[in-house]
C-alpha atoms as a PDB file:
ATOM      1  CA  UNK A   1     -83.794-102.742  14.373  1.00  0.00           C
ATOM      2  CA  UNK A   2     -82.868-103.634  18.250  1.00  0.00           C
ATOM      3  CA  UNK A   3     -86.566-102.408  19.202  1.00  0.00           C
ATOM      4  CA  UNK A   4     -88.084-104.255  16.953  1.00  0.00           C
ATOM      5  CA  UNK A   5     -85.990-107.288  18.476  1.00  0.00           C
ATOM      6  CA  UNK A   6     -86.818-106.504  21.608  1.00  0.00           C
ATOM      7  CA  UNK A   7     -90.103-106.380  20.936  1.00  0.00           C
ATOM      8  CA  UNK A   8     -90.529-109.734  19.214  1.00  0.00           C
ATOM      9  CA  UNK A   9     -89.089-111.223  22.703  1.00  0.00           C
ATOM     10  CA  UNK A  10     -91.946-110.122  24.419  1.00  0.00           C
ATOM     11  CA  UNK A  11     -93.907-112.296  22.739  1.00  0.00           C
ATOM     12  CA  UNK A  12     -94.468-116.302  23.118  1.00  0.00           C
ATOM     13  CA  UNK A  13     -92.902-117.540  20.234  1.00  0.00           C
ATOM     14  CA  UNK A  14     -89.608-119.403  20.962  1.00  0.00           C
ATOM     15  CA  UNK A  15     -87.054-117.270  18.977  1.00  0.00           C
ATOM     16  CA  UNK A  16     -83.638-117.809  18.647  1.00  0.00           C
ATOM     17  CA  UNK A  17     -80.950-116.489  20.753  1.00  0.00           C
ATOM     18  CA  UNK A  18     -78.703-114.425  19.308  1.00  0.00           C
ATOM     19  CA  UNK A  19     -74.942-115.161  20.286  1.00  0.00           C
ATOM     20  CA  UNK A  20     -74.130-112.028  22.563  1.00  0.00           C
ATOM     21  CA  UNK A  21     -70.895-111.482  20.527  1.00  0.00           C
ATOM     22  CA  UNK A  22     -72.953-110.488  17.311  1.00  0.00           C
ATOM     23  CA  UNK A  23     -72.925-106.527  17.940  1.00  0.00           C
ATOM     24  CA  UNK A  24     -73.692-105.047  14.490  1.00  0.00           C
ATOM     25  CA  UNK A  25     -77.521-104.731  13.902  1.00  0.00           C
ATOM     26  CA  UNK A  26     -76.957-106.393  10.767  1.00  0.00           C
ATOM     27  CA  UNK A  27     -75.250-108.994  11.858  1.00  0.00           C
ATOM     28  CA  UNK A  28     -77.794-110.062  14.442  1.00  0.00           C
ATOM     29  CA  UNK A  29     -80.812-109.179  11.938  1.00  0.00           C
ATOM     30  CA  UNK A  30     -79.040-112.001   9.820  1.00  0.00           C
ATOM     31  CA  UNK A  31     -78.827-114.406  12.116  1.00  0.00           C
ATOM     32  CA  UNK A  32     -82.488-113.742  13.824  1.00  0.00           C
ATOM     33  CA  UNK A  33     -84.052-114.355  10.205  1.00  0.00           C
ATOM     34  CA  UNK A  34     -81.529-117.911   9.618  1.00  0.00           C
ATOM     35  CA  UNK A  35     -82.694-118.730  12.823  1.00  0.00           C
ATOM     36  CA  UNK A  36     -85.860-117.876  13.595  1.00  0.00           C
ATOM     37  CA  UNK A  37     -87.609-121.540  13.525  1.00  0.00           C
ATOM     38  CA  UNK A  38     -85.034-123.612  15.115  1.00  0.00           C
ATOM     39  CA  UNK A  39     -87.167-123.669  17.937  1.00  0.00           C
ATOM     40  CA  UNK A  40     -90.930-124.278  16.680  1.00  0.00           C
ATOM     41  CA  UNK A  41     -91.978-127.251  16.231  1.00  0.00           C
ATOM     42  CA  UNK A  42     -93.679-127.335  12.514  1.00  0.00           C
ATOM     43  CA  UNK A  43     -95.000-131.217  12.822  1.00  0.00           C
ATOM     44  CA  UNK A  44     -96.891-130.057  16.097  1.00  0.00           C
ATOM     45  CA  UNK A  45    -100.784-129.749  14.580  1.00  0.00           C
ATOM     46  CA  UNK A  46    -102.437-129.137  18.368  1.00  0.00           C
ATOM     47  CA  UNK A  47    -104.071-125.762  18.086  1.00  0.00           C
ATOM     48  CA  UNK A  48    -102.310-123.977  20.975  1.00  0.00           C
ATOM     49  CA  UNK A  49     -98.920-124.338  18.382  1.00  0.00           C
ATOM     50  CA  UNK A  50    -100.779-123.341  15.373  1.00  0.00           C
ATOM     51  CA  UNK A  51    -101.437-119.992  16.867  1.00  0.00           C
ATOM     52  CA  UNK A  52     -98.062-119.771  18.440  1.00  0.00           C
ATOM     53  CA  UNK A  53     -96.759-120.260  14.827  1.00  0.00           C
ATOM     54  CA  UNK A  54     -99.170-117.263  13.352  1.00  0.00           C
ATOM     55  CA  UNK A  55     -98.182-115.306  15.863  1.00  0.00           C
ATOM     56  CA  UNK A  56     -94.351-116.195  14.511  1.00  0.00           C
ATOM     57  CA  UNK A  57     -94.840-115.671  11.221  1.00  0.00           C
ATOM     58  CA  UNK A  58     -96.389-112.276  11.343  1.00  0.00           C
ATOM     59  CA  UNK A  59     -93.390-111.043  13.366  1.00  0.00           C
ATOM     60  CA  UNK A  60     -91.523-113.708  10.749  1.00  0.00           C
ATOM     61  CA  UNK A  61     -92.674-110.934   7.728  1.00  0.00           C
ATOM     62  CA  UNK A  62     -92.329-108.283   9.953  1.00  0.00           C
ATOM     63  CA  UNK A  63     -89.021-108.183  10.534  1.00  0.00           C
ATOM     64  CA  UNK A  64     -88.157-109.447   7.197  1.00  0.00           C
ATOM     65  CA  UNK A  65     -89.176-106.240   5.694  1.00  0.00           C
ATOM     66  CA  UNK A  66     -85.477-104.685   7.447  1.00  0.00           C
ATOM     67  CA  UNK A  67     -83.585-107.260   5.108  1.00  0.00           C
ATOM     68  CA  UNK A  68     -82.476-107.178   1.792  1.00  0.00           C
ATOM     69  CA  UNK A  69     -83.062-109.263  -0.957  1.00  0.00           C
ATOM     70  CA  UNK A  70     -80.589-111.915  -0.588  1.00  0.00           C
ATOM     71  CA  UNK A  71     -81.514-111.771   3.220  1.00  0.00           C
ATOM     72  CA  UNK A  72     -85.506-112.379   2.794  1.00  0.00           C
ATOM     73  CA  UNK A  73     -84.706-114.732   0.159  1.00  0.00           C
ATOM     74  CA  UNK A  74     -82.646-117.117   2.069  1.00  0.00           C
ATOM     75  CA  UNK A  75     -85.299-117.113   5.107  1.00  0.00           C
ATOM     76  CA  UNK A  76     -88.283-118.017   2.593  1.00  0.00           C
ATOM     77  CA  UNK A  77     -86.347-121.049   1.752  1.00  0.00           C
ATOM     78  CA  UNK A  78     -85.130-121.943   4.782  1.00  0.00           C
ATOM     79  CA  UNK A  79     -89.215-121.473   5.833  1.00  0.00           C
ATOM     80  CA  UNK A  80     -90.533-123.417   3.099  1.00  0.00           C
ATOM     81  CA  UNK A  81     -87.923-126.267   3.790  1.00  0.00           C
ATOM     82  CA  UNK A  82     -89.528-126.302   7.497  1.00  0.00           C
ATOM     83  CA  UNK A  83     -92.989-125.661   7.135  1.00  0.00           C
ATOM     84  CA  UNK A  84     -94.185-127.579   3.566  1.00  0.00           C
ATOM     85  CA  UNK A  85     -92.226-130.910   4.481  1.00  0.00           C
ATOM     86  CA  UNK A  86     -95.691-132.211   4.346  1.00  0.00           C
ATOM     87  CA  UNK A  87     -99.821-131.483   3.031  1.00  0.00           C
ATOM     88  CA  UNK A  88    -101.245-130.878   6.012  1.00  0.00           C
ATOM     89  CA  UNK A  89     -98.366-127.627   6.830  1.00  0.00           C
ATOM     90  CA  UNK A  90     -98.306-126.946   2.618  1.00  0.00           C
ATOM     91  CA  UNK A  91    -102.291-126.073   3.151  1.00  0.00           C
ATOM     92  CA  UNK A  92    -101.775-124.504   6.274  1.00  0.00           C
ATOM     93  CA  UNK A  93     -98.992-122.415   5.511  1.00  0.00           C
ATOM     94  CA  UNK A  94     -99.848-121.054   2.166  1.00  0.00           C
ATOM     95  CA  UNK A  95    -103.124-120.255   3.409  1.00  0.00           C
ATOM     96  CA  UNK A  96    -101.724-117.977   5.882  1.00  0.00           C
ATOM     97  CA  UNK A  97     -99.105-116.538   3.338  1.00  0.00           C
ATOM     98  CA  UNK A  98    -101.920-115.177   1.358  1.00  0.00           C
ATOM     99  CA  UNK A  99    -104.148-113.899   4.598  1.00  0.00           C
ATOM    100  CA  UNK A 100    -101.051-112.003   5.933  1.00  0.00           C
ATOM    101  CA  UNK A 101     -98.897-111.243   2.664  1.00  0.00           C
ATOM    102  CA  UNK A 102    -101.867-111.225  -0.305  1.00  0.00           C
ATOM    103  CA  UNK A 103    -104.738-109.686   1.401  1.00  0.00           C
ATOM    104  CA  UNK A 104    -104.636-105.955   0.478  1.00  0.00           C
ATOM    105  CA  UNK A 105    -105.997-105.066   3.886  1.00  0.00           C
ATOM    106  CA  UNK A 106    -103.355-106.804   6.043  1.00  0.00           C
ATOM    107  CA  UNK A 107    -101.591-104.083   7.982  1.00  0.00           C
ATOM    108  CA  UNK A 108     -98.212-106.422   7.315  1.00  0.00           C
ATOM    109  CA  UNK A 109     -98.600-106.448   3.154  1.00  0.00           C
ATOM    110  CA  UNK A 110     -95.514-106.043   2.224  1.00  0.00           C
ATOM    111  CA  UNK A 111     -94.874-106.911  -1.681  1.00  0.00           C
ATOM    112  CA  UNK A 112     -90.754-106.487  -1.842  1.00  0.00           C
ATOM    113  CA  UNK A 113     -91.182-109.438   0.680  1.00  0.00           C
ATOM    114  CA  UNK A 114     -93.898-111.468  -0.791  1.00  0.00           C
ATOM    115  CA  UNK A 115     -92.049-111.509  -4.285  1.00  0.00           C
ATOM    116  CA  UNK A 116     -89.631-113.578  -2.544  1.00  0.00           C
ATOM    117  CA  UNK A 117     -92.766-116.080  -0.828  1.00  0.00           C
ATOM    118  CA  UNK A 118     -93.970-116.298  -4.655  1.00  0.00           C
ATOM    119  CA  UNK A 119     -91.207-117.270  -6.510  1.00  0.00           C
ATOM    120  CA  UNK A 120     -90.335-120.212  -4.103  1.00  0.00           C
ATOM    121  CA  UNK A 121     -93.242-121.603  -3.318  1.00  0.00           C
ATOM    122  CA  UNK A 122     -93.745-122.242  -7.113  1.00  0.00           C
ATOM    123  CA  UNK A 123     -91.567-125.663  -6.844  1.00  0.00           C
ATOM    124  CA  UNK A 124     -93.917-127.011  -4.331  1.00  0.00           C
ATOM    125  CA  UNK A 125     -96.646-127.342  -6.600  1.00  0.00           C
ATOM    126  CA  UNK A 126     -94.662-128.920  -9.425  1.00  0.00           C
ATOM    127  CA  UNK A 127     -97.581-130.977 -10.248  1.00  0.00           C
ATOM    128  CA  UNK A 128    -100.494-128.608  -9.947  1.00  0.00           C
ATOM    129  CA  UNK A 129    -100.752-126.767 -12.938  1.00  0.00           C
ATOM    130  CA  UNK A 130    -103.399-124.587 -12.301  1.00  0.00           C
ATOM    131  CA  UNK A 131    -101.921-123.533  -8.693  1.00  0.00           C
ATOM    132  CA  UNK A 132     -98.323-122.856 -10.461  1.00  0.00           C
ATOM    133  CA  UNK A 133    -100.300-120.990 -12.964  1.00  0.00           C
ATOM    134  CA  UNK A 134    -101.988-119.089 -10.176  1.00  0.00           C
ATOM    135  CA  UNK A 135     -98.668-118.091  -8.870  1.00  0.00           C
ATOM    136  CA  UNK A 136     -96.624-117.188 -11.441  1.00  0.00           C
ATOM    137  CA  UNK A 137     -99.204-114.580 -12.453  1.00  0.00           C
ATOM    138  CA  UNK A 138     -99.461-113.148  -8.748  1.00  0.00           C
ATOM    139  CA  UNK A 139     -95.471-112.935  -8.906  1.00  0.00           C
ATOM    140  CA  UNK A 140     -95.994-110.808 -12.476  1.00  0.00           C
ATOM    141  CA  UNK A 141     -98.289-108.728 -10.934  1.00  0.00           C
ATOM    142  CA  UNK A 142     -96.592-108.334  -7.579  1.00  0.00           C
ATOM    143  CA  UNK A 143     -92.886-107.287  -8.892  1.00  0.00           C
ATOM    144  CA  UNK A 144     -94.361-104.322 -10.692  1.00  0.00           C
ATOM    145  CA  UNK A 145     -93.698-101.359  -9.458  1.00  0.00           C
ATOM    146  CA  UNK A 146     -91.591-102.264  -6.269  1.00  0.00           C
ATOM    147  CA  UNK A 147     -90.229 -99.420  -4.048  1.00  0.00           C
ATOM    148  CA  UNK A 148     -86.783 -98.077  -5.766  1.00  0.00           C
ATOM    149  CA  UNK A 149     -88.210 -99.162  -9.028  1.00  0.00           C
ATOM    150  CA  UNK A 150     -89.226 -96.178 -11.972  1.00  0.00           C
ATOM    151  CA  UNK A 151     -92.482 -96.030 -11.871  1.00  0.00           C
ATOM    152  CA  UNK A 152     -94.688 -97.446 -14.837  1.00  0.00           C
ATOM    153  CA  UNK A 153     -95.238 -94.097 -17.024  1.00  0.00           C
ATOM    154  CA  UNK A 154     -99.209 -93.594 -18.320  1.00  0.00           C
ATOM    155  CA  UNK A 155    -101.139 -91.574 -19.332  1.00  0.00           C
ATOM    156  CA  UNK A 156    -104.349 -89.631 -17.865  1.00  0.00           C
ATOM    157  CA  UNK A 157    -107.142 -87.203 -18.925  1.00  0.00           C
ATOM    158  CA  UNK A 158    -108.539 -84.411 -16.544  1.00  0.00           C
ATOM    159  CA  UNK A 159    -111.962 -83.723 -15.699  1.00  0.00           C
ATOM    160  CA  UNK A 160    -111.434 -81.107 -18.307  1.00  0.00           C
ATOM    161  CA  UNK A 161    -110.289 -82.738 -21.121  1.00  0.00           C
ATOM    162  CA  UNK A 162    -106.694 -81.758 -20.934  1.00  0.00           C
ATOM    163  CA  UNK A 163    -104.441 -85.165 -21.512  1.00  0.00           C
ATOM    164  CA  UNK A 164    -100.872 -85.463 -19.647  1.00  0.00           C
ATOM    165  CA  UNK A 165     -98.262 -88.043 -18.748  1.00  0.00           C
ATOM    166  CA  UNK A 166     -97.358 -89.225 -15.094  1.00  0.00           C
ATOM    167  CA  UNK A 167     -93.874 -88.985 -16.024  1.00  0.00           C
ATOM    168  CA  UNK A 168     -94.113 -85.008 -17.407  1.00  0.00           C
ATOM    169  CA  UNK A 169     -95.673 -84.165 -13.537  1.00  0.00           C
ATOM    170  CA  UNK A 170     -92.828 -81.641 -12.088  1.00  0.00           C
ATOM    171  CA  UNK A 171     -92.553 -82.590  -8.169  1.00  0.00           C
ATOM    172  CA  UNK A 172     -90.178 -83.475  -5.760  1.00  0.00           C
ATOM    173  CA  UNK A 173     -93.193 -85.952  -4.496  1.00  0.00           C
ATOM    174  CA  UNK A 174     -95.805 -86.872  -6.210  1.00  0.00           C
ATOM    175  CA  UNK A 175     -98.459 -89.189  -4.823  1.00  0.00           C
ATOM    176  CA  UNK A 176    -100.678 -91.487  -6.949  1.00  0.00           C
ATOM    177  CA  UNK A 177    -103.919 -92.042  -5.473  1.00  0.00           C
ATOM    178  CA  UNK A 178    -106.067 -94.955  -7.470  1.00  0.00           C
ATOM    179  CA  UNK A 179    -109.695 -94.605  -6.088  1.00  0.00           C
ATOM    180  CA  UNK A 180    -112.962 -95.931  -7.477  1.00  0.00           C
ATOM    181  CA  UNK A 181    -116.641 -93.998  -7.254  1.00  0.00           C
ATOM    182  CA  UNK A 182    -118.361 -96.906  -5.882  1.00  0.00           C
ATOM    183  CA  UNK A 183    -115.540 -97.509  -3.340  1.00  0.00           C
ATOM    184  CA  UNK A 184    -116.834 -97.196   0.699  1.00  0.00           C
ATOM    185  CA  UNK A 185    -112.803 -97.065   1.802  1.00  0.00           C
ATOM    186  CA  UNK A 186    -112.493 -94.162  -0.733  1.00  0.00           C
ATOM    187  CA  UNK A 187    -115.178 -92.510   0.007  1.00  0.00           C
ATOM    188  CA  UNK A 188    -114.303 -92.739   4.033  1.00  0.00           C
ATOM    189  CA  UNK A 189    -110.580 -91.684   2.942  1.00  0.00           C
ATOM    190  CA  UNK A 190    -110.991 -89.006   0.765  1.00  0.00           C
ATOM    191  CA  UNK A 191    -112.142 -86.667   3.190  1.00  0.00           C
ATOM    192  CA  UNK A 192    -109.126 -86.897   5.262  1.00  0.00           C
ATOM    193  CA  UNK A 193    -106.422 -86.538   2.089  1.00  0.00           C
ATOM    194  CA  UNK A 194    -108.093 -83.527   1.157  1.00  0.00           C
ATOM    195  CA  UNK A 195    -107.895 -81.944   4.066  1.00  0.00           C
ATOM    196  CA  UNK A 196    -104.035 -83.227   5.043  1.00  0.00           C
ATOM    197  CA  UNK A 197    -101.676 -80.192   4.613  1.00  0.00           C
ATOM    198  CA  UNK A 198     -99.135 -82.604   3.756  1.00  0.00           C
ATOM    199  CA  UNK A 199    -100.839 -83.278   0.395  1.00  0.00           C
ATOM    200  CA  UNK A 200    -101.303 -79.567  -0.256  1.00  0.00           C
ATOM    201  CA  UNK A 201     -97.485 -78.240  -0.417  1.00  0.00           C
ATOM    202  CA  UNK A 202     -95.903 -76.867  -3.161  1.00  0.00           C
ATOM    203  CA  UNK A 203     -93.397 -79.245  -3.761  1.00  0.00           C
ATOM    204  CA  UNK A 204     -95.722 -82.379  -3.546  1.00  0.00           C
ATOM    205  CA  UNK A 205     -98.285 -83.037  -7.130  1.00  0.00           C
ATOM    206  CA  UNK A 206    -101.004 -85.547  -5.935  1.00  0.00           C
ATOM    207  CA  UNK A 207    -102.492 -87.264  -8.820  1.00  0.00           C
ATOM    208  CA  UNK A 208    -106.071 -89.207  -8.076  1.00  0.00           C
ATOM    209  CA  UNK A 209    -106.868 -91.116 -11.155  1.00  0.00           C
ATOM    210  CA  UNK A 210    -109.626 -93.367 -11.501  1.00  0.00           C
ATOM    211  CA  UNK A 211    -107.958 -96.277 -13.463  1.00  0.00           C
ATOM    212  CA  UNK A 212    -111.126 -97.959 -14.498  1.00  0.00           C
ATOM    213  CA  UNK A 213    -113.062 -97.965 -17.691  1.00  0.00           C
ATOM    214  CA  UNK A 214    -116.597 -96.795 -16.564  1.00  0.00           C
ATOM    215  CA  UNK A 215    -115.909 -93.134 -17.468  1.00  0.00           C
ATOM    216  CA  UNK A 216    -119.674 -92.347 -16.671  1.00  0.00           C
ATOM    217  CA  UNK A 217    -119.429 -93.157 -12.859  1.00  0.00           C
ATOM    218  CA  UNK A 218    -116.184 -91.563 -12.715  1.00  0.00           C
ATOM    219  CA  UNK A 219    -117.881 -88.174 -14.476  1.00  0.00           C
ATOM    220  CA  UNK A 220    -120.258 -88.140 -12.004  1.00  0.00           C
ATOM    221  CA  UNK A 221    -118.193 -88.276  -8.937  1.00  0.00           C
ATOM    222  CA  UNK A 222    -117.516 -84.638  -8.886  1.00  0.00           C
ATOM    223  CA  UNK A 223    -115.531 -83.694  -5.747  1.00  0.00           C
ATOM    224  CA  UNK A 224    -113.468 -80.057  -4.957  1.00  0.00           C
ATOM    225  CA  UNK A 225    -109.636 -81.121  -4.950  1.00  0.00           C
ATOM    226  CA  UNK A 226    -106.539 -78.586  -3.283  1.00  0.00           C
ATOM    227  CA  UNK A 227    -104.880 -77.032  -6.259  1.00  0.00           C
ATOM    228  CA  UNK A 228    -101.712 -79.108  -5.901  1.00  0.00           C
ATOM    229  CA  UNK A 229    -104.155 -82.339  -7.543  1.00  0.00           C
ATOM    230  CA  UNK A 230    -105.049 -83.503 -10.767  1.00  0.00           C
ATOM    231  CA  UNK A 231    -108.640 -84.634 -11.211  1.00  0.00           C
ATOM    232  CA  UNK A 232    -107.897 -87.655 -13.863  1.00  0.00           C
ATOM    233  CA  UNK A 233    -109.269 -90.547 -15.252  1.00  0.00           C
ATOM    234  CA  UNK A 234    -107.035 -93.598 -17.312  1.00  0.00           C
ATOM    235  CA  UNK A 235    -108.400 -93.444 -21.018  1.00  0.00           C
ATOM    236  CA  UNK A 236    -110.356 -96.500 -21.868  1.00  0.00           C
ATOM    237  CA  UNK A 237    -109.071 -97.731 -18.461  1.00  0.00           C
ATOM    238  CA  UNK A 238    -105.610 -98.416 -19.815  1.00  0.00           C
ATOM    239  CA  UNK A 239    -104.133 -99.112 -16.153  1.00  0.00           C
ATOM    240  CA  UNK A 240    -106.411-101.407 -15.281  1.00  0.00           C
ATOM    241  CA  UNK A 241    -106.641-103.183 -18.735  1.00  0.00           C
ATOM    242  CA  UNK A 242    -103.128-103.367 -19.529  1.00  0.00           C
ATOM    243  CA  UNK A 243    -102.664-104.401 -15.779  1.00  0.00           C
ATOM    244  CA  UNK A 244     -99.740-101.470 -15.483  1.00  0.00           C
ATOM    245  CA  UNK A 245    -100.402-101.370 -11.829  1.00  0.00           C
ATOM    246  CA  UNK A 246    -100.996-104.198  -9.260  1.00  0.00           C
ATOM    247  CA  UNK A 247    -104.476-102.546  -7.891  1.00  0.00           C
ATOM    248  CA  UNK A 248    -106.590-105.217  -5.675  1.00  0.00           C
ATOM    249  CA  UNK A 249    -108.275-103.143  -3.812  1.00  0.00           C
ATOM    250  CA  UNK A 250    -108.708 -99.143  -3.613  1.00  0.00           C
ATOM    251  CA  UNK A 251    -107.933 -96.549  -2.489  1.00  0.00           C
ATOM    252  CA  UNK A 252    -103.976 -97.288  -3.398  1.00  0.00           C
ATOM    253  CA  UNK A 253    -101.705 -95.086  -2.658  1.00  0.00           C
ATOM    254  CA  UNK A 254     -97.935 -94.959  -4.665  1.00  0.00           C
ATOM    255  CA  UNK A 255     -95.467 -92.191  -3.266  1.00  0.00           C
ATOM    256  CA  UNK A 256     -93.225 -91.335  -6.081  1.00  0.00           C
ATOM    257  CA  UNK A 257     -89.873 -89.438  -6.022  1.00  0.00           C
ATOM    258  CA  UNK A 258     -88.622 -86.006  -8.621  1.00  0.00           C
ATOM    259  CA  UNK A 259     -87.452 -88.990 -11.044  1.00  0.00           C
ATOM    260  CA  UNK A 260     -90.542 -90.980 -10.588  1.00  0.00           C
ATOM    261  CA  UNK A 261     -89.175 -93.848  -8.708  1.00  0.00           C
ATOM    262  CA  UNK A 262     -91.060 -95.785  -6.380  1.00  0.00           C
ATOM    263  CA  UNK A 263     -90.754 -94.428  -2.770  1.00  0.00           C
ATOM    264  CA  UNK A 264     -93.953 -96.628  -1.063  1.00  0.00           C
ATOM    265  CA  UNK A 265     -96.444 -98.834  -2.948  1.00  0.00           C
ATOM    266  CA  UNK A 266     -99.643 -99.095  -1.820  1.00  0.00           C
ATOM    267  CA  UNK A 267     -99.060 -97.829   1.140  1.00  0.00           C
ATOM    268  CA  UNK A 268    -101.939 -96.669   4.148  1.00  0.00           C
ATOM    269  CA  UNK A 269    -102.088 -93.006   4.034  1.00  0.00           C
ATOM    270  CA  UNK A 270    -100.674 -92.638   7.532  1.00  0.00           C
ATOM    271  CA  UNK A 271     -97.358 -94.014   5.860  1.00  0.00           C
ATOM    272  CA  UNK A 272     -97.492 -91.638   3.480  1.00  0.00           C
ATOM    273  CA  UNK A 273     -97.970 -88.760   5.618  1.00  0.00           C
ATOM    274  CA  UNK A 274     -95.541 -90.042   7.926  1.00  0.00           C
ATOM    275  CA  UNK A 275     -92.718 -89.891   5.192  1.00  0.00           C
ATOM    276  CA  UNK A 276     -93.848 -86.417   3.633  1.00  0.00           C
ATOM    277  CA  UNK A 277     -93.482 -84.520   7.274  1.00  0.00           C
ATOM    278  CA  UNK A 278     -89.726 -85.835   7.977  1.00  0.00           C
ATOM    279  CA  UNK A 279     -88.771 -85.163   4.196  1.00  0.00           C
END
């Protein structure tokens, strides 16, 4: 947590200063998130502060992804409080809530924090149906299967017709790989997961499922797997049509401990190999 704060102070966003007498990481993590706006000015429109305030709120998420819950939950409000006092920062801000916290290819996604960002922005737009609407079902979607959660339980049909259940795979790890046939990212991915020795030990089940309905695409797709995978497809797309996982974009990748609980949720594939070589 300190290099992460010392990193932040590199940068050219005001941030707070932390009293010297605050030792405990926590402590100062605390008071860094209470903080971190008393210096920006949020009624400032000139474009010079607009990108000094992106610049704040990506390191804003950032770091909010060391709290916990009551933590990150506290900040939003304390953020929304600041930054929607009026429309011009309400359309601003929530526009670049979704580009940095919605967007399934922002590198700072992070949905244990963006739960949080959805449930309190929902009073702002107390007379919007359709935008409250909006948001409530992006919360639903987003709170499924958070990291330390049990994973939804499905179930899948191999390549060969044999049927199973995610929650009857035997692993200390296993890794659930969504991917699509007519999916470039997947395509450029795949390549690189099959060839990861990470994804090939013993002790680690890697299930790519195609979670779609078009079984015919999916049959075609035909690809050589390590023997540590199952080849699967979701019956009558049942994931995707009973909305059991929070998919926007493939590939999506869900690391999954022995008692299938959540370990990462659609995490990059770096993360994932990251956390399989130090465990």
């Amino acid at each position: 947590m300190a290099c992460v704060i010392n990193l932040l102070a590199q940068n050219a966003f005001p941030l707070p200063q932390i009293p010297e007498t605050m030792r405990q990481p926590e402590e100062r993590l605390t008071y860094l998130v209470n903080h971190f706006w008393d210096n920006y000015q949020f009624n400032d429109t000139t474009q010079v502060n607009q990108d000094l305030g992106e610049q704040g709120f990506a390191d804003f998420i950032n770091v909010l992804g060391y709290g916990n819950d009551e933590l990150i939950e506290n900040a939003t409000k304390i953020f929304y409080d600041l930054a929607f006092t009026t429309s011009w920062g309400k359309n601003h801000y929530s526009q670049m809530i979704n580009h940095y916290l919605d967007n399934p290819n922002s590198p700072l996604r992070n949905d244990v924090v963006y739960v949080h960002f959805l449930r309190n922005i929902r009073p702002y737009y107390a007379n919007d149906a359709a935008a409250r609407q909006r948001y409530t079902f992006k919360l639903t979607q987003t709170k499924k299967n958070l990291p330390g959660q049990p994973a939804t339980d499905f179930s899948y049909t191999e390549r060969n017709g044999q049927q199973g259940k995610l929650s009857n795979i035997q692993a200390k790890f296993t890794l659930l790989f969504f991917h699509d046939p007519d999916c470039e990212n997947c395509k450029r991915i795949m390549p690189y997961a099959v060839a990861e020795d990470q994804l090939k030990r013993q002790d680690v089940a890697v299930l790519a499922i195609y979670a779609d309905k078009d079984y015919d695409a999916w049959k075609k797709d035909v690809r050589t797997y390590p023997a540590n995978w199952i080849d699967a497809y979701s019956p009558d797309g049942e994931i995707t049509q009973k909305l059991l996982y929070y998919i926007p974009a493939t590939p999506s990748f869900y690391l999954l401990d022995a008692n299938k609980k959540v370990i990462l949720k659609d995490a990059p594939l770096d993360t994932v190999i990251a956390f399989l070589q130090q465990n």
